[in-house]
Protein backbone atom coordinates (compact mmCIF):
# COMPACT_ATOMS: atom_id res chain seq x y z
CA UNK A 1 0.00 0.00 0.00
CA UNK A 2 1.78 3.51 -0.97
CA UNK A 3 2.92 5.86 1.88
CA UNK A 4 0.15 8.52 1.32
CA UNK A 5 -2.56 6.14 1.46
CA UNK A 6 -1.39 4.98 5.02
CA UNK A 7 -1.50 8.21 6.35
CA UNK A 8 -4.65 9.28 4.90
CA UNK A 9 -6.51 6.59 6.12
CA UNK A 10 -5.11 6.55 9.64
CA UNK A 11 -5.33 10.59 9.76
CA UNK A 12 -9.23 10.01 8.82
CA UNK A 13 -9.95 7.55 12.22
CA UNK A 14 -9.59 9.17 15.46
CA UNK A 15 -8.42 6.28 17.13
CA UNK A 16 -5.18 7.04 16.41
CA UNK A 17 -3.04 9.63 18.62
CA UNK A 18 -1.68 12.33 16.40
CA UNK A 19 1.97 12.40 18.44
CA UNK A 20 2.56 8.59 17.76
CA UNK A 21 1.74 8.92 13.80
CA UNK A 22 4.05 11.97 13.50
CA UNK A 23 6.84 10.23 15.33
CA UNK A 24 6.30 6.94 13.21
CA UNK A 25 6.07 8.12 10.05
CA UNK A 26 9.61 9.94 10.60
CA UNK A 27 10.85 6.35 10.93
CA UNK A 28 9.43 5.17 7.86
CA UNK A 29 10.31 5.73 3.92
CA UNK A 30 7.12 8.34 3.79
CA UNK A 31 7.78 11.17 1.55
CA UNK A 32 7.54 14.36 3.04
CA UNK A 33 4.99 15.41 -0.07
CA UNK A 34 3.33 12.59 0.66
CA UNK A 35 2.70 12.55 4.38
CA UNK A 36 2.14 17.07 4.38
CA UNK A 37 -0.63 16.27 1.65
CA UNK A 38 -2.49 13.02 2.98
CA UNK A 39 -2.06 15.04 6.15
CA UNK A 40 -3.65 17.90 4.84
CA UNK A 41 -6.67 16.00 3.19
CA UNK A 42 -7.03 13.32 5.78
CA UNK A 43 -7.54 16.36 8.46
CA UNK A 44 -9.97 17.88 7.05
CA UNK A 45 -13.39 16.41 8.44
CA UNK A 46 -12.72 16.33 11.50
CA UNK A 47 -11.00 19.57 11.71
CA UNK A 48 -14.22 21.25 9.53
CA UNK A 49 -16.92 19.17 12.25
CA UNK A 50 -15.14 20.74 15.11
CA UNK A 51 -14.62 24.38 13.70
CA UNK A 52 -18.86 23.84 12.99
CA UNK A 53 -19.56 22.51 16.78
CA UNK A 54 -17.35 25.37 18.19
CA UNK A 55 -19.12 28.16 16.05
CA UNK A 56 -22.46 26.35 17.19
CA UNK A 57 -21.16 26.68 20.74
CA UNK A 58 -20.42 30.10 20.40
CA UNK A 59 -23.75 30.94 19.00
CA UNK A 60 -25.75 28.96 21.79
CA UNK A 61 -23.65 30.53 24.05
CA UNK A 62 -24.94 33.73 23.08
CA UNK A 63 -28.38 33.03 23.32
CA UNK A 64 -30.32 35.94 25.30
CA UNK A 65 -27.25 38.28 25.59
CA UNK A 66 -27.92 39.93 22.07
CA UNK A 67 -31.20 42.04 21.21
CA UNK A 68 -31.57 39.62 18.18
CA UNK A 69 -33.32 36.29 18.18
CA UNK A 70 -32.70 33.25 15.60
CA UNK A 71 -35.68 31.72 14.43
CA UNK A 72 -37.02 28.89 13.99
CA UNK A 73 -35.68 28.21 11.03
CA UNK A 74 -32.04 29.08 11.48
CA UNK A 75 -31.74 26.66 14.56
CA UNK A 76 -33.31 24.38 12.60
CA UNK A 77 -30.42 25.07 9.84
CA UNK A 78 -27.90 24.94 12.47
CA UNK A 79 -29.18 21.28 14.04
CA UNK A 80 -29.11 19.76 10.44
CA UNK A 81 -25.96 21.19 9.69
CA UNK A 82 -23.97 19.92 12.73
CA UNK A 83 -26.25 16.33 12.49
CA UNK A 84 -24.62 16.22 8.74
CA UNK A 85 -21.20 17.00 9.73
CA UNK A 86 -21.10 14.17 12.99
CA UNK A 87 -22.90 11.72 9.89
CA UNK A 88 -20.19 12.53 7.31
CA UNK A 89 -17.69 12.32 9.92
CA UNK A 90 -18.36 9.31 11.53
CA UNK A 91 -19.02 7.46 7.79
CA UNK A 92 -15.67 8.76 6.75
CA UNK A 93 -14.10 7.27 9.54
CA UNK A 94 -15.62 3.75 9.53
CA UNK A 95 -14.51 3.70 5.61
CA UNK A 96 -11.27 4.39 6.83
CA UNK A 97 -10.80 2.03 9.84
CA UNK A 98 -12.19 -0.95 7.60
CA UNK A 99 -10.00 0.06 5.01
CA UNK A 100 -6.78 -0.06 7.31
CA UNK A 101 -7.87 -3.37 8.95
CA UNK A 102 -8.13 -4.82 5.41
CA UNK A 103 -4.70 -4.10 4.10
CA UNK A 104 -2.87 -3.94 7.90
């Protein structure tokens, strides 16, 4: 299995602790393109779910303290959003885990 594949897959699961991959995949014959760019991809859904659960934090968080309400309709918006995000998330993650179990 190439080097960038590897990483991308185990950067998708969150079982893995981030410290242990960096310090292994010095060790190994991983390009440095290739581990920076399936990095880079392979960090994205999680990193985008919890920049969306932190904004929808900070916007419950402000509920009552500004003269403006949201309606309906925009917490509705927001509750979709962050269901579709945890969905995408969690798929992208079991792809990846059965994935790695198949070619580990």
């Amino acid at each position: 299995m190439p080097g960038w594949k590897i990483v991308g897959l185990t950067r998708l699961s969150p079982v893995f602790p981030f410290n242990l991959l960096n310090y292994a995949y010095g060790l190994t014959r991983v390009s440095l393109r290739d581990y920076f760019f399936a990095s880079w991809i392979g960090m994205m859904p999680g990193t985008i779910m919890y920049v969306y659960i932190g904004s929808l934090a900070g916007e419950v968080a402000k509920i009552g303290s500004e003269g403006r309400t949201r309606t309906s309709a925009e917490w509705a918006l927001y509750i979709v959003g962050l269901i579709a995000t945890v969905v995408v998330t969690v798929y992208i993650t079991r792809i990846a885990r059965a994935a790695l179990r198949k070619k580990v």
